[in-house]
N, C-alpha and C. Protein backbone atom coordinates (compact mmCIF):
# COMPACT_ATOMS: atom_id res chain seq x y z
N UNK A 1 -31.54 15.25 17.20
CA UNK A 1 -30.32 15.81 17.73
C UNK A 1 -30.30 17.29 17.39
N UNK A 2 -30.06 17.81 18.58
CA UNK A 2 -30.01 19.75 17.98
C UNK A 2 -28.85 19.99 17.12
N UNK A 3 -28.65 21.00 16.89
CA UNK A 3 -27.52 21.60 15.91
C UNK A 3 -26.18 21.63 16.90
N UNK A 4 -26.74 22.34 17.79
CA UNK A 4 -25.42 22.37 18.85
C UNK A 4 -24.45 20.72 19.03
N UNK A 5 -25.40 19.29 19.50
CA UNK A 5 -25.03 18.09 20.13
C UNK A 5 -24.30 18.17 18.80
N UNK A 6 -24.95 18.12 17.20
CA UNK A 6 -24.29 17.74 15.83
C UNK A 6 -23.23 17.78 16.28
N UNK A 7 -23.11 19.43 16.18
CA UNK A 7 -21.17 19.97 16.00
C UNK A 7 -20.52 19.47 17.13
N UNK A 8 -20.91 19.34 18.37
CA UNK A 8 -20.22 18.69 18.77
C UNK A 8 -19.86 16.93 18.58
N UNK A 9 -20.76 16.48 18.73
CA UNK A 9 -20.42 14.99 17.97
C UNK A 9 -19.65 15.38 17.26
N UNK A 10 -19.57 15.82 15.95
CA UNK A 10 -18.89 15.81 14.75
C UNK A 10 -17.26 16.05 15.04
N UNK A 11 -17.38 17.30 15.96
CA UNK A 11 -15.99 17.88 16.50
C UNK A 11 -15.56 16.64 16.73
N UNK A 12 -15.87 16.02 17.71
CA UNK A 12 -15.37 15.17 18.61
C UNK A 12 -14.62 13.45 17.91
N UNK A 13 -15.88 13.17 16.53
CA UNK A 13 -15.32 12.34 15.46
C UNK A 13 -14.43 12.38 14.82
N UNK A 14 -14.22 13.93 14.44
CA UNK A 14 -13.42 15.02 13.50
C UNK A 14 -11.91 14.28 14.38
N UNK A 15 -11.63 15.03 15.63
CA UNK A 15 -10.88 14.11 16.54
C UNK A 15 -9.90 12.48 16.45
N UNK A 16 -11.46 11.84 16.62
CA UNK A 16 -11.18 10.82 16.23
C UNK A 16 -10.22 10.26 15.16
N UNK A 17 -10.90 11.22 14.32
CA UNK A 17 -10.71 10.90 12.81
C UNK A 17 -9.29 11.53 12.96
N UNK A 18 -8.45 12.40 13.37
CA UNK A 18 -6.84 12.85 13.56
C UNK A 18 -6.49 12.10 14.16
N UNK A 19 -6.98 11.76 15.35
CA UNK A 19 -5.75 10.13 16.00
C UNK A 19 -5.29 8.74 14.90
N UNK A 20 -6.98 8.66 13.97
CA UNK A 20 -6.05 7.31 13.22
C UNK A 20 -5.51 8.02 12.17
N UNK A 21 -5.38 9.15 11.84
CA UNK A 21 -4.47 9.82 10.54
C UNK A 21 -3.33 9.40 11.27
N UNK A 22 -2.80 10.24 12.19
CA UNK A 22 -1.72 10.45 12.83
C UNK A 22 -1.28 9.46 12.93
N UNK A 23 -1.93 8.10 13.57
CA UNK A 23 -1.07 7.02 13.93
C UNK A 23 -0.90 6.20 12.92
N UNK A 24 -1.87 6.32 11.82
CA UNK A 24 -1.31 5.68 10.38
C UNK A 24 -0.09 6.26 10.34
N UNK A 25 0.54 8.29 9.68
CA UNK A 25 1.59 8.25 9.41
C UNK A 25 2.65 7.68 10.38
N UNK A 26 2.09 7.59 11.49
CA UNK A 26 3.33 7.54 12.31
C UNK A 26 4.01 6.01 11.99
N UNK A 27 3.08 4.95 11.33
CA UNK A 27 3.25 4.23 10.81
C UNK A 27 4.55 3.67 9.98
N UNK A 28 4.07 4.60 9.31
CA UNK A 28 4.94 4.70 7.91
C UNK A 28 6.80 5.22 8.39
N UNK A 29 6.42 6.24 9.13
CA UNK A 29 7.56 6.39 9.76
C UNK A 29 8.52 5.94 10.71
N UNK A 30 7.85 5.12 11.33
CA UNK A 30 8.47 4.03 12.03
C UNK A 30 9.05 3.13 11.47
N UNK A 31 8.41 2.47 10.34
CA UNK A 31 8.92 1.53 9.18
C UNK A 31 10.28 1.88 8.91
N UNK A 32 9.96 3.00 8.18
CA UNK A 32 11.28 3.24 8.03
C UNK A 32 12.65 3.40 8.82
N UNK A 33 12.22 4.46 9.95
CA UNK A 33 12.80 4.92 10.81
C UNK A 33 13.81 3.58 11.50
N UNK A 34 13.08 2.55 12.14
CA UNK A 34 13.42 1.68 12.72
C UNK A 34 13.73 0.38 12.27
N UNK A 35 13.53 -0.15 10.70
CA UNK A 35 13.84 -0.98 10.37
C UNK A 35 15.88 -1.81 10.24
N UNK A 36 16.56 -1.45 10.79
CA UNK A 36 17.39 -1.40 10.77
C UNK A 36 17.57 -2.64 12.10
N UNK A 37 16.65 -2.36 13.20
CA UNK A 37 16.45 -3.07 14.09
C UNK A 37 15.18 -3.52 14.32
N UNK A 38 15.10 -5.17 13.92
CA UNK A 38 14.28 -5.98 13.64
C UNK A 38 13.22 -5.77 15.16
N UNK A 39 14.11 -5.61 15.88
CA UNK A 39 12.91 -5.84 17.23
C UNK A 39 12.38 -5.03 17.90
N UNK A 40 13.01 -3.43 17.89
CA UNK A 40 12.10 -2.73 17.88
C UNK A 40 11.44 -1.92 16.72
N UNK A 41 11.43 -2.70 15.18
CA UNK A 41 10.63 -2.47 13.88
C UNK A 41 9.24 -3.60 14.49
N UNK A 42 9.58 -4.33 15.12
CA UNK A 42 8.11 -5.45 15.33
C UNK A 42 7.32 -4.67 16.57
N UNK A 43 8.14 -4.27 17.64
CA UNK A 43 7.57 -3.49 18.33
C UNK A 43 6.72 -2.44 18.83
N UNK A 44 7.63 -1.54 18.02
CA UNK A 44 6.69 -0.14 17.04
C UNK A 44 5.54 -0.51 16.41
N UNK A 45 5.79 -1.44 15.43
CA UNK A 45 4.58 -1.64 14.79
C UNK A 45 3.23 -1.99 15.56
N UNK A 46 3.92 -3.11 15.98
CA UNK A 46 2.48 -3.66 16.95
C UNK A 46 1.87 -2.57 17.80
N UNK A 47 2.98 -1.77 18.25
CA UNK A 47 2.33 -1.02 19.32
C UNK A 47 1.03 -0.13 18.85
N UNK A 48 1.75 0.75 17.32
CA UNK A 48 1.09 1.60 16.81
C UNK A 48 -0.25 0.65 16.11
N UNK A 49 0.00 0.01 15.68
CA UNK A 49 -1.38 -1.38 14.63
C UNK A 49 -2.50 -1.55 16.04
N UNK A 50 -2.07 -1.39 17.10
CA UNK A 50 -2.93 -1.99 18.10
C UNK A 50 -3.42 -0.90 18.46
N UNK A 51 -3.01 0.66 19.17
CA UNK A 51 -3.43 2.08 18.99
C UNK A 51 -4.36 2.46 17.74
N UNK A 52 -3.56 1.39 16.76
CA UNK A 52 -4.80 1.92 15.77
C UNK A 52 -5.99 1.65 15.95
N UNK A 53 -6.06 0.08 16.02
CA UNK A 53 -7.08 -0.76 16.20
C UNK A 53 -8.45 -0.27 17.47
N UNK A 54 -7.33 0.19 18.53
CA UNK A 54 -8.51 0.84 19.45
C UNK A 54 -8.93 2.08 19.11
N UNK A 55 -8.10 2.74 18.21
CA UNK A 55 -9.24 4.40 17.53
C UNK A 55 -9.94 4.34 17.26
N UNK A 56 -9.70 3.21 16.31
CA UNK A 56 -11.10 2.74 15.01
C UNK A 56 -11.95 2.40 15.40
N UNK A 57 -12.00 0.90 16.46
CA UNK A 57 -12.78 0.96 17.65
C UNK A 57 -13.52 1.67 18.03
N UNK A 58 -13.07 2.40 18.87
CA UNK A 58 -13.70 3.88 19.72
C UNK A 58 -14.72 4.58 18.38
N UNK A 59 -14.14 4.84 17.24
CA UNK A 59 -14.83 6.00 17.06
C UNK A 59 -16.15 4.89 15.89
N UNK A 60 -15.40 3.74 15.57
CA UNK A 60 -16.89 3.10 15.01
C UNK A 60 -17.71 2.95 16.32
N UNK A 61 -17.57 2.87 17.40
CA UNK A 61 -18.60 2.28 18.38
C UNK A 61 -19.51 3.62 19.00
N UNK A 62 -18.67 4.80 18.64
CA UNK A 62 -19.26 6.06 18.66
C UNK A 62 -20.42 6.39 17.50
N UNK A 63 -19.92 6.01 16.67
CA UNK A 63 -20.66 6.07 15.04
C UNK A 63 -22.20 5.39 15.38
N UNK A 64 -21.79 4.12 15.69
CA UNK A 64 -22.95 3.19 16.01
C UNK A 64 -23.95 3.28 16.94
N UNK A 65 -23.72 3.62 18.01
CA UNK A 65 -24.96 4.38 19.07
C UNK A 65 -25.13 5.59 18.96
N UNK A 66 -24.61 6.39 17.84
CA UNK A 66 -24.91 7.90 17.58
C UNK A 66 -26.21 7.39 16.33
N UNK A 67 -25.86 6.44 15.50
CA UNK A 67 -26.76 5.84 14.70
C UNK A 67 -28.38 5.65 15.19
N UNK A 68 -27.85 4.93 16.16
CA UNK A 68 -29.04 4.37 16.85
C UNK A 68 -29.69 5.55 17.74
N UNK A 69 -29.29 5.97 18.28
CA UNK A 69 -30.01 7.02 19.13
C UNK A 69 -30.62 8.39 18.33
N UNK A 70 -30.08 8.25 16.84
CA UNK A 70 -31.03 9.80 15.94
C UNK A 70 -31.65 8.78 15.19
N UNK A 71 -31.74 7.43 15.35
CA UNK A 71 -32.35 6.86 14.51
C UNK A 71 -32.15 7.36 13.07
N UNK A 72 -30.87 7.49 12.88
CA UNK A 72 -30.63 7.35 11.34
C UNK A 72 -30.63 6.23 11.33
N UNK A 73 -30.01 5.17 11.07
CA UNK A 73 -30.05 3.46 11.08
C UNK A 73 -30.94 2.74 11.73
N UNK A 74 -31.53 1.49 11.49
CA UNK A 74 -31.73 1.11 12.88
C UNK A 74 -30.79 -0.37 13.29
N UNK A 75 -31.05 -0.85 14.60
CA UNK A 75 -30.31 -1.91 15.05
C UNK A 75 -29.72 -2.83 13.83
N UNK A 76 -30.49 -3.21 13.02
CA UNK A 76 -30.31 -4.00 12.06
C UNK A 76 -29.01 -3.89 10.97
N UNK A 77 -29.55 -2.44 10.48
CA UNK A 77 -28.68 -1.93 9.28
C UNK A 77 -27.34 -1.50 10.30
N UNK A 78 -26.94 -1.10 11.33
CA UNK A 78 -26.04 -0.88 12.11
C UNK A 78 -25.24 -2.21 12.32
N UNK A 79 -25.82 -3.01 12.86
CA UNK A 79 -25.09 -4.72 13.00
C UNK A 79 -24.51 -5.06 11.49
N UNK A 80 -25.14 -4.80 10.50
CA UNK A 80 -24.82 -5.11 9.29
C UNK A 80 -23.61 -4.17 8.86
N UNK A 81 -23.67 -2.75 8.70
CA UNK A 81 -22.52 -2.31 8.29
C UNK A 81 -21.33 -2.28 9.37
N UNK A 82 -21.38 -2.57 10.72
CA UNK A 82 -20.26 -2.88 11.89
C UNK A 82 -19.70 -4.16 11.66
N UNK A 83 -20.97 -5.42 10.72
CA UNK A 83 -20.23 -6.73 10.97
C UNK A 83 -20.35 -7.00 12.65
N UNK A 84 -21.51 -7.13 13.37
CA UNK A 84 -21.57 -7.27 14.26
C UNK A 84 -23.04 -8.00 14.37
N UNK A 85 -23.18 -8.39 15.66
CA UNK A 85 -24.35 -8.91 15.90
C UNK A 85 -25.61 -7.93 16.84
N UNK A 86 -26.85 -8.04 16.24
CA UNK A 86 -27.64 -6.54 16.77
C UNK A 86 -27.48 -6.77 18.12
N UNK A 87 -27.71 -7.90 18.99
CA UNK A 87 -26.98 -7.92 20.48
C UNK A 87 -26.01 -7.11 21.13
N UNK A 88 -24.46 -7.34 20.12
CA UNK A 88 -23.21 -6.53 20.39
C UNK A 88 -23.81 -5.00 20.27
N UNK A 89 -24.94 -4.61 19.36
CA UNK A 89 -24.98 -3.09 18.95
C UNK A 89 -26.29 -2.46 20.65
N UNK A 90 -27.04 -3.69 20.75
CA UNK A 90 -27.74 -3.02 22.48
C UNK A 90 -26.53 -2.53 23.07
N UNK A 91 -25.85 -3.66 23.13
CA UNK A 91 -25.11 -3.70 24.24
C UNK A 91 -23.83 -2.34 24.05
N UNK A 92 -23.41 -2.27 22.89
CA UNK A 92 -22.74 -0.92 22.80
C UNK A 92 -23.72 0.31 23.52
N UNK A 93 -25.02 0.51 23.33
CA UNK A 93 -25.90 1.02 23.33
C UNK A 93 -26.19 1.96 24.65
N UNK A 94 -26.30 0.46 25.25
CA UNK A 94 -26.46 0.23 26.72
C UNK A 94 -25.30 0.81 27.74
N UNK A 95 -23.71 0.67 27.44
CA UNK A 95 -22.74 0.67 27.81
C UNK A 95 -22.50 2.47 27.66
N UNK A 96 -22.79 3.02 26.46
CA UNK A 96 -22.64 4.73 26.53
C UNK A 96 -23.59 4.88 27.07
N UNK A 97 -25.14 4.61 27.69
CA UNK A 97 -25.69 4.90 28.45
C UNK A 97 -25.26 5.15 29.85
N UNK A 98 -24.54 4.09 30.37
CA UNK A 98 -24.41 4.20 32.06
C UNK A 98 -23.23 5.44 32.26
């Protein structure tokens, strides 16, 4: 990977990495904010827990074919620290390809 793709990858994780800050605090603030009313305190939450869930998502599945393609990792050690199966990690693979 050149120096240039790095910083950008990195930028772009860096990114990443501010959406689940953000939507953690926003978290916290909602809790509070809205607990007063039970149904939209369940609401909020879910909404934001599930936003989270797809950041983390996104930017581990970024992590993982950035792995694989500088061959820092290979398939193996990637399936292993994702908790995934090396299948699921082609197929991530495959999928930022097209």
């Amino acid at each position: 990977m050149t120096r240039r793709k790095a910083d950008v990858f990195r930028s772009d994780l860096q990114r990443q990495f501010q959406s689940i800050s953000e939507l953690t605090s926003y978290l916290g603030h909602a809790d509070a904010a809205m607990f007063s009313d039970p149904a939209e305190w369940h609401r909020n939450l879910i909404r934001a827990l599930a936003d989270l869930a797809e950041a983390a998502q996104q930017a581990e599945t970024t992590l993982c074919v950035n792995a694989i393609k500088t061959k820092s990792l290979t398939p193996t050690e990637v399936s292993r620290a994702a908790r995934i199966t090396r299948n699921a990690v082609y197929k991530r693979v495959a999928a930022e390809d097209k």
